[in-house]
PDB file of N, CA and C in Angstrom:
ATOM      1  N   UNK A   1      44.714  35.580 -90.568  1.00  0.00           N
ATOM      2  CA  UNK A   1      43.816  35.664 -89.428  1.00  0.00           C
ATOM      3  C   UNK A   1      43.642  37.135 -89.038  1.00  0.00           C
ATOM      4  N   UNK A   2      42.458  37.604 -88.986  1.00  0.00           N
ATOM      5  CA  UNK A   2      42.244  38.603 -88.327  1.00  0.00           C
ATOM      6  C   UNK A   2      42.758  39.182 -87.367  1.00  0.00           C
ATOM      7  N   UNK A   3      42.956  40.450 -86.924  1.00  0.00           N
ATOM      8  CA  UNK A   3      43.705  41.204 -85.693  1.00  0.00           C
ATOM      9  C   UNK A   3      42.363  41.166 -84.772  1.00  0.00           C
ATOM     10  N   UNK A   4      42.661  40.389 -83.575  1.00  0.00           N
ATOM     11  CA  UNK A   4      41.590  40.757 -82.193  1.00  0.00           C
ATOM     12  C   UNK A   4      41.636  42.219 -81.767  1.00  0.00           C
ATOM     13  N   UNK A   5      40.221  42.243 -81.293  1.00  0.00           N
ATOM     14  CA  UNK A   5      39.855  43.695 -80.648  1.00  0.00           C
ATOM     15  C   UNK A   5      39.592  43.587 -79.463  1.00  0.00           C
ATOM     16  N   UNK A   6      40.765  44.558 -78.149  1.00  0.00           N
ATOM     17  CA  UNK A   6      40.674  44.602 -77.324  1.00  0.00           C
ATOM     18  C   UNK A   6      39.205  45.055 -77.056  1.00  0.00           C
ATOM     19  N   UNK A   7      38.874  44.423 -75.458  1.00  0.00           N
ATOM     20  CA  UNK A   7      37.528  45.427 -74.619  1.00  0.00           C
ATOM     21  C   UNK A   7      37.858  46.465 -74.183  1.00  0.00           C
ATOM     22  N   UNK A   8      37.085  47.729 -74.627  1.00  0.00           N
ATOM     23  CA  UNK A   8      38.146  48.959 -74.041  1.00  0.00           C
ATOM     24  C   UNK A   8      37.609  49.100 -72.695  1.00  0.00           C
ATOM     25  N   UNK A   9      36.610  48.554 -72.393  1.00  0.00           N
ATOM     26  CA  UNK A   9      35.811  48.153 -70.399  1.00  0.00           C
ATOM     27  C   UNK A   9      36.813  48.102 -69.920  1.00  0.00           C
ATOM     28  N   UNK A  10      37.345  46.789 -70.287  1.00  0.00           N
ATOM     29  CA  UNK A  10      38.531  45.479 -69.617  1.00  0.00           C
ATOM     30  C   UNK A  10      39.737  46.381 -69.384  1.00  0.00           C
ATOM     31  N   UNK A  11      39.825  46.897 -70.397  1.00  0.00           N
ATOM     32  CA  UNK A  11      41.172  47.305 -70.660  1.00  0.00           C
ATOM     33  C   UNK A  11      41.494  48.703 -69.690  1.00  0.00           C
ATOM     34  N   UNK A  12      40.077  49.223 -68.722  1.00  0.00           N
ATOM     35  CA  UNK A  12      40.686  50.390 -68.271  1.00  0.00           C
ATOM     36  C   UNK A  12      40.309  50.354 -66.943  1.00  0.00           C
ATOM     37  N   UNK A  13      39.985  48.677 -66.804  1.00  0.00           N
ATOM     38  CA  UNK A  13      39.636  48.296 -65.406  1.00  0.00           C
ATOM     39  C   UNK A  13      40.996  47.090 -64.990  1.00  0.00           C
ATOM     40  N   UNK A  14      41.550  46.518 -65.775  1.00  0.00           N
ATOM     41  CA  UNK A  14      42.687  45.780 -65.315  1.00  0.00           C
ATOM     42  C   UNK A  14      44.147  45.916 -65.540  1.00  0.00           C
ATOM     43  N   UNK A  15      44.919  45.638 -65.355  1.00  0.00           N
ATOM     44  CA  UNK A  15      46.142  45.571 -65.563  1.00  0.00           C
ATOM     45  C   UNK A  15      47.466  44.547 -65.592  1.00  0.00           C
ATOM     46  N   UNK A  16      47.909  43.827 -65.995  1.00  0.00           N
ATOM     47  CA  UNK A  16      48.270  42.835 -66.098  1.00  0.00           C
ATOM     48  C   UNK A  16      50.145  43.115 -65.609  1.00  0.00           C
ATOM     49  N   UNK A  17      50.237  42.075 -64.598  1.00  0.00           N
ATOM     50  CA  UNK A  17      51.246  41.993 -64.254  1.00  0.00           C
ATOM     51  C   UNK A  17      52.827  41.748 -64.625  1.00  0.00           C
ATOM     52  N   UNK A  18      53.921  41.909 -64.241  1.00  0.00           N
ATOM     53  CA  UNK A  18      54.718  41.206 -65.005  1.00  0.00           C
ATOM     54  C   UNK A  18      55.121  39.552 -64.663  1.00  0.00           C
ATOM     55  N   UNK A  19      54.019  39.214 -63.644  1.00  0.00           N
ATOM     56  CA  UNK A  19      54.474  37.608 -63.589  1.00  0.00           C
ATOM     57  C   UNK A  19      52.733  37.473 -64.884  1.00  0.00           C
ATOM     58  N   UNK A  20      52.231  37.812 -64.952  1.00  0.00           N
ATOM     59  CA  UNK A  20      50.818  37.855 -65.731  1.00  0.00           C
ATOM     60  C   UNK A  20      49.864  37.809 -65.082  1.00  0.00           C
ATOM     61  N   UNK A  21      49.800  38.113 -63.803  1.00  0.00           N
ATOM     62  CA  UNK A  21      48.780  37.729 -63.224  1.00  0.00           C
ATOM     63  C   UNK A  21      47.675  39.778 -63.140  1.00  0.00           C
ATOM     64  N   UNK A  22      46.173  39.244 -62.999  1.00  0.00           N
ATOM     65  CA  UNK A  22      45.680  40.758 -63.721  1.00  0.00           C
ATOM     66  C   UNK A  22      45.063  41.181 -62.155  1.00  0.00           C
ATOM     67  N   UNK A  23      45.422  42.305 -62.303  1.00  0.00           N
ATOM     68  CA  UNK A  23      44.990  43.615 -60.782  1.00  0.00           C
ATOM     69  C   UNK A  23      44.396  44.458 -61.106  1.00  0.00           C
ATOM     70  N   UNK A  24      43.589  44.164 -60.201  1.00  0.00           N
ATOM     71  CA  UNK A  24      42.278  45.187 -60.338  1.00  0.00           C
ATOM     72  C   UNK A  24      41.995  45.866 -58.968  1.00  0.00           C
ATOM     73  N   UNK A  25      41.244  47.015 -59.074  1.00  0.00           N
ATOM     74  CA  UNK A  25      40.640  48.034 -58.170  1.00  0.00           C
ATOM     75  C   UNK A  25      39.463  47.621 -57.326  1.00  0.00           C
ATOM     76  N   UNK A  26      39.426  47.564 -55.828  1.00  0.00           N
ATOM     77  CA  UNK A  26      38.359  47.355 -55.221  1.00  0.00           C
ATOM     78  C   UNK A  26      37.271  48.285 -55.338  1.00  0.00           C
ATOM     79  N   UNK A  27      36.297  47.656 -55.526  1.00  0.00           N
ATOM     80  CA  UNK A  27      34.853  47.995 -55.101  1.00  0.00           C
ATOM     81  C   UNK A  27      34.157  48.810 -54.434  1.00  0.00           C
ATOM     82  N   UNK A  28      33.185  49.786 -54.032  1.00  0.00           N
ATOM     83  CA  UNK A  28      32.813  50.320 -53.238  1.00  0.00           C
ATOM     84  C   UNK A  28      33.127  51.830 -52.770  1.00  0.00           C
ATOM     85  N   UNK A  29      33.821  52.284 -53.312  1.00  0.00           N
ATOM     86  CA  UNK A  29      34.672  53.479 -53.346  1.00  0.00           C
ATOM     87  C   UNK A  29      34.534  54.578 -53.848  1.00  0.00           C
ATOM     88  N   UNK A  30      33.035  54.432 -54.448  1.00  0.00           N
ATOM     89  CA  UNK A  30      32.614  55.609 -55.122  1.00  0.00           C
ATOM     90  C   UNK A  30      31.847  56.483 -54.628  1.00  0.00           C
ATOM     91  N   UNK A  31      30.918  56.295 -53.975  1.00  0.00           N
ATOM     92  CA  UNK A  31      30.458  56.970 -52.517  1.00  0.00           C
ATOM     93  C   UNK A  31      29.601  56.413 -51.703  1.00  0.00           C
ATOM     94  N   UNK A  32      28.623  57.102 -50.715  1.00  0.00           N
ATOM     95  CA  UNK A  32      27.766  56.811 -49.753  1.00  0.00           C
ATOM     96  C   UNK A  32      29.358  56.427 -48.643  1.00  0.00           C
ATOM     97  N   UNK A  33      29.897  57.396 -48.711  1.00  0.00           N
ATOM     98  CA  UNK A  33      31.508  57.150 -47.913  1.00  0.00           C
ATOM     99  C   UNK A  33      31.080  57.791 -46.809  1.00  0.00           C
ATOM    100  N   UNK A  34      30.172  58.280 -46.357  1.00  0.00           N
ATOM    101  CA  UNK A  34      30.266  59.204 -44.514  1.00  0.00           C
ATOM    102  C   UNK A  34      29.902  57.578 -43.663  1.00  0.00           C
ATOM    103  N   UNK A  35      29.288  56.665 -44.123  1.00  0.00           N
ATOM    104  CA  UNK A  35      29.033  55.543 -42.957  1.00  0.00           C
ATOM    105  C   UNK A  35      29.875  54.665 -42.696  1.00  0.00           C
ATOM    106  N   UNK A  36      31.062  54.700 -43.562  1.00  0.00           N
ATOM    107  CA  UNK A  36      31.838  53.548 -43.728  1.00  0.00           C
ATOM    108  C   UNK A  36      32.932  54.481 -43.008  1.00  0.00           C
ATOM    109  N   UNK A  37      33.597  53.623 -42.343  1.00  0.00           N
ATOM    110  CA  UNK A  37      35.143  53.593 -41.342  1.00  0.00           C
ATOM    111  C   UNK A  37      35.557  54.109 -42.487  1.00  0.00           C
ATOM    112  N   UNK A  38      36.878  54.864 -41.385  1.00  0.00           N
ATOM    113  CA  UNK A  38      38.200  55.324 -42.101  1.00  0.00           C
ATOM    114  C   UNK A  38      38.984  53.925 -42.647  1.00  0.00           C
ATOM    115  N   UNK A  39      39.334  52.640 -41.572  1.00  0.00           N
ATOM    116  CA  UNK A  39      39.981  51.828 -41.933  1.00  0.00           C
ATOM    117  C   UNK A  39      39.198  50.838 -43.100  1.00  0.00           C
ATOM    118  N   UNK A  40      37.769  50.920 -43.059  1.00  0.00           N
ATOM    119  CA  UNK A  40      37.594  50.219 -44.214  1.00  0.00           C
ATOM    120  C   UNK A  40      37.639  50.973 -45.478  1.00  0.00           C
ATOM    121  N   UNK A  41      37.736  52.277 -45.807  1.00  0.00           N
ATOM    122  CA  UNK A  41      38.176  53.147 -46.578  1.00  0.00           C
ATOM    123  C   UNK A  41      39.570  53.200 -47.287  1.00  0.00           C
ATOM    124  N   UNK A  42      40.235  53.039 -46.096  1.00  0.00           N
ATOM    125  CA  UNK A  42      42.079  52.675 -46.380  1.00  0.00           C
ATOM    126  C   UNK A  42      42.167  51.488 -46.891  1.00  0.00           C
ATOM    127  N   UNK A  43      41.431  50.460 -46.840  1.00  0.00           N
ATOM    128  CA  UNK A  43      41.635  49.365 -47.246  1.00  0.00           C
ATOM    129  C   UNK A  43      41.265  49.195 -49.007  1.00  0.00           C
ATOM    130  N   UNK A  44      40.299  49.539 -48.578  1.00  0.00           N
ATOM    131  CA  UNK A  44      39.467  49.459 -50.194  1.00  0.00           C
ATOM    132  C   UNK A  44      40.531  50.128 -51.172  1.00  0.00           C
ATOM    133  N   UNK A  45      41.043  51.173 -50.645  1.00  0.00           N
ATOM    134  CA  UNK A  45      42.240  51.773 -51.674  1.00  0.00           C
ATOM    135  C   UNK A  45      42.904  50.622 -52.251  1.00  0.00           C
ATOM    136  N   UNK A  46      43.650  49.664 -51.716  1.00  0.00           N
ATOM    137  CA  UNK A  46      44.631  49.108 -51.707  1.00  0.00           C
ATOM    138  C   UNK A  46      44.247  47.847 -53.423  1.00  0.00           C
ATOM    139  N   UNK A  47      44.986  47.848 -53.791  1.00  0.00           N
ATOM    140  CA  UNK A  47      44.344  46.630 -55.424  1.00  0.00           C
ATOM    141  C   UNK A  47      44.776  45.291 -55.175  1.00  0.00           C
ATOM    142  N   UNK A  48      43.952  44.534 -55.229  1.00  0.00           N
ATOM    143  CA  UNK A  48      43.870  43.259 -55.993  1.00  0.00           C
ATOM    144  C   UNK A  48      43.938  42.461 -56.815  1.00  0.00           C
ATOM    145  N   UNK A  49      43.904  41.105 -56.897  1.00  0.00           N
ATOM    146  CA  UNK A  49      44.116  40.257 -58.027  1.00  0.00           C
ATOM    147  C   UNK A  49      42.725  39.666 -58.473  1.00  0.00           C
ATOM    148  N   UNK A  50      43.136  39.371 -59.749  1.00  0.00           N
ATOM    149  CA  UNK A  50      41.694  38.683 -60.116  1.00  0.00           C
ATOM    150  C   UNK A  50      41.755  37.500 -59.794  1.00  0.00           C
ATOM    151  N   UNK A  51      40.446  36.951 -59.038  1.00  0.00           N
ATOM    152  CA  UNK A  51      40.659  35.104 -58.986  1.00  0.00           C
ATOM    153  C   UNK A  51      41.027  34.346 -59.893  1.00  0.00           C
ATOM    154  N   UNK A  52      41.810  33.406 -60.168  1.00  0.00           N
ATOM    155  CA  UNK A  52      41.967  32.468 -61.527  1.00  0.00           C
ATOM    156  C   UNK A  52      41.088  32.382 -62.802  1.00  0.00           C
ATOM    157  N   UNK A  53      39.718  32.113 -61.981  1.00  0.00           N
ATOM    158  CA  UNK A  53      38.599  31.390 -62.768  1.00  0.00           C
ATOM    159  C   UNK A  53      38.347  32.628 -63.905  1.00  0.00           C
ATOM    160  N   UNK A  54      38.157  33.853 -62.883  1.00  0.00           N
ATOM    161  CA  UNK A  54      38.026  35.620 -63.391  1.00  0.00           C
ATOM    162  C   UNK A  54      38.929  35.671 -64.421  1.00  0.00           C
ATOM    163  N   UNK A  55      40.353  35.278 -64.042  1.00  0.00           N
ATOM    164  CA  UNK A  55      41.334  36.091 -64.821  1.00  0.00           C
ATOM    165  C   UNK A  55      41.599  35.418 -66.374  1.00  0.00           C
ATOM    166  N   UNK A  56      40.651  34.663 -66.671  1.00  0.00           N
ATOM    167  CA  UNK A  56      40.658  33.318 -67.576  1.00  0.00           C
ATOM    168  C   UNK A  56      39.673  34.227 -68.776  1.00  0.00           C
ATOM    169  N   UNK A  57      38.548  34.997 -68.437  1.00  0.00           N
ATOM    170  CA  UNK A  57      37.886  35.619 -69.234  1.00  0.00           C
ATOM    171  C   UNK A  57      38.253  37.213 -68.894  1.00  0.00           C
ATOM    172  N   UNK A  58      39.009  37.531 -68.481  1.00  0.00           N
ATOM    173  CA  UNK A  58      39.759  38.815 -68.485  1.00  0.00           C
ATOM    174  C   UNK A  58      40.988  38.906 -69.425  1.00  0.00           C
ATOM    175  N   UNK A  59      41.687  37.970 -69.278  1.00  0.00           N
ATOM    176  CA  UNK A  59      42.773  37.858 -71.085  1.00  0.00           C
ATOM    177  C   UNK A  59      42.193  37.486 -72.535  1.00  0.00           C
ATOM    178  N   UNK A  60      41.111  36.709 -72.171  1.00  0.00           N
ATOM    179  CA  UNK A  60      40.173  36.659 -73.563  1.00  0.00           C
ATOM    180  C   UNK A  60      40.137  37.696 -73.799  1.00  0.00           C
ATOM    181  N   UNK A  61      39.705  38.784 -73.194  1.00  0.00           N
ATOM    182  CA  UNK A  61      39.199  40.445 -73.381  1.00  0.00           C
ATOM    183  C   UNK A  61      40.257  41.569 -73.640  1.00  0.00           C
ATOM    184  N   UNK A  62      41.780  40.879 -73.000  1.00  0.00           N
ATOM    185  CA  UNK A  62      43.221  41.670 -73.317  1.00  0.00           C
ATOM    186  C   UNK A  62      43.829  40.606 -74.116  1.00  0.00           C
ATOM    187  N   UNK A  63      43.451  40.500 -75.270  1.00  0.00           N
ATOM    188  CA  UNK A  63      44.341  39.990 -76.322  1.00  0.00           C
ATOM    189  C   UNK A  63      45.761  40.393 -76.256  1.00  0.00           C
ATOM    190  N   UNK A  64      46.406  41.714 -76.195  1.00  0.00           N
ATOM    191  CA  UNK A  64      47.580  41.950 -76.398  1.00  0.00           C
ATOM    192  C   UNK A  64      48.089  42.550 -75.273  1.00  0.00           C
ATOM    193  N   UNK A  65      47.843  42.804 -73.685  1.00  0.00           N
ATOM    194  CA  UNK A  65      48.308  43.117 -72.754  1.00  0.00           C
ATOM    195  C   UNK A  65      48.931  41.787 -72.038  1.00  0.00           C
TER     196      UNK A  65
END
């Protein structure tokens, strides 16, 4: 059987946990930042999980992570 090829997208947008579950970077953070709050700024820093349904075609894409 062939060796799978990671997505190198996937692969430098998620990260996979050690229970397996995959974390990712919020949204929005790249600019047009003078209108937006400090606290919604601080927040957005902070990472996330992928929803289930998400994280189902996000390991298709990390074969070996």
């Amino acid at each position: 059987m062939p060796k799978l090829k990671t997505n190198r997208g996937a692969a430098k947008r998620f990260r996979v946990t050690a229970k397996g579950r995959i974390k990712r970077y919020q949204s929005h953070r790249r600019h047009i930042l003078t209108k937006k709050s400090s606290k919604r700024k601080r927040l957005l820093r902070t990472s996330a999980y992928l929803h289930p349904a998400d994280a189902v075609l996000a390991k298709r894409m990390l074969p070996y992570l």
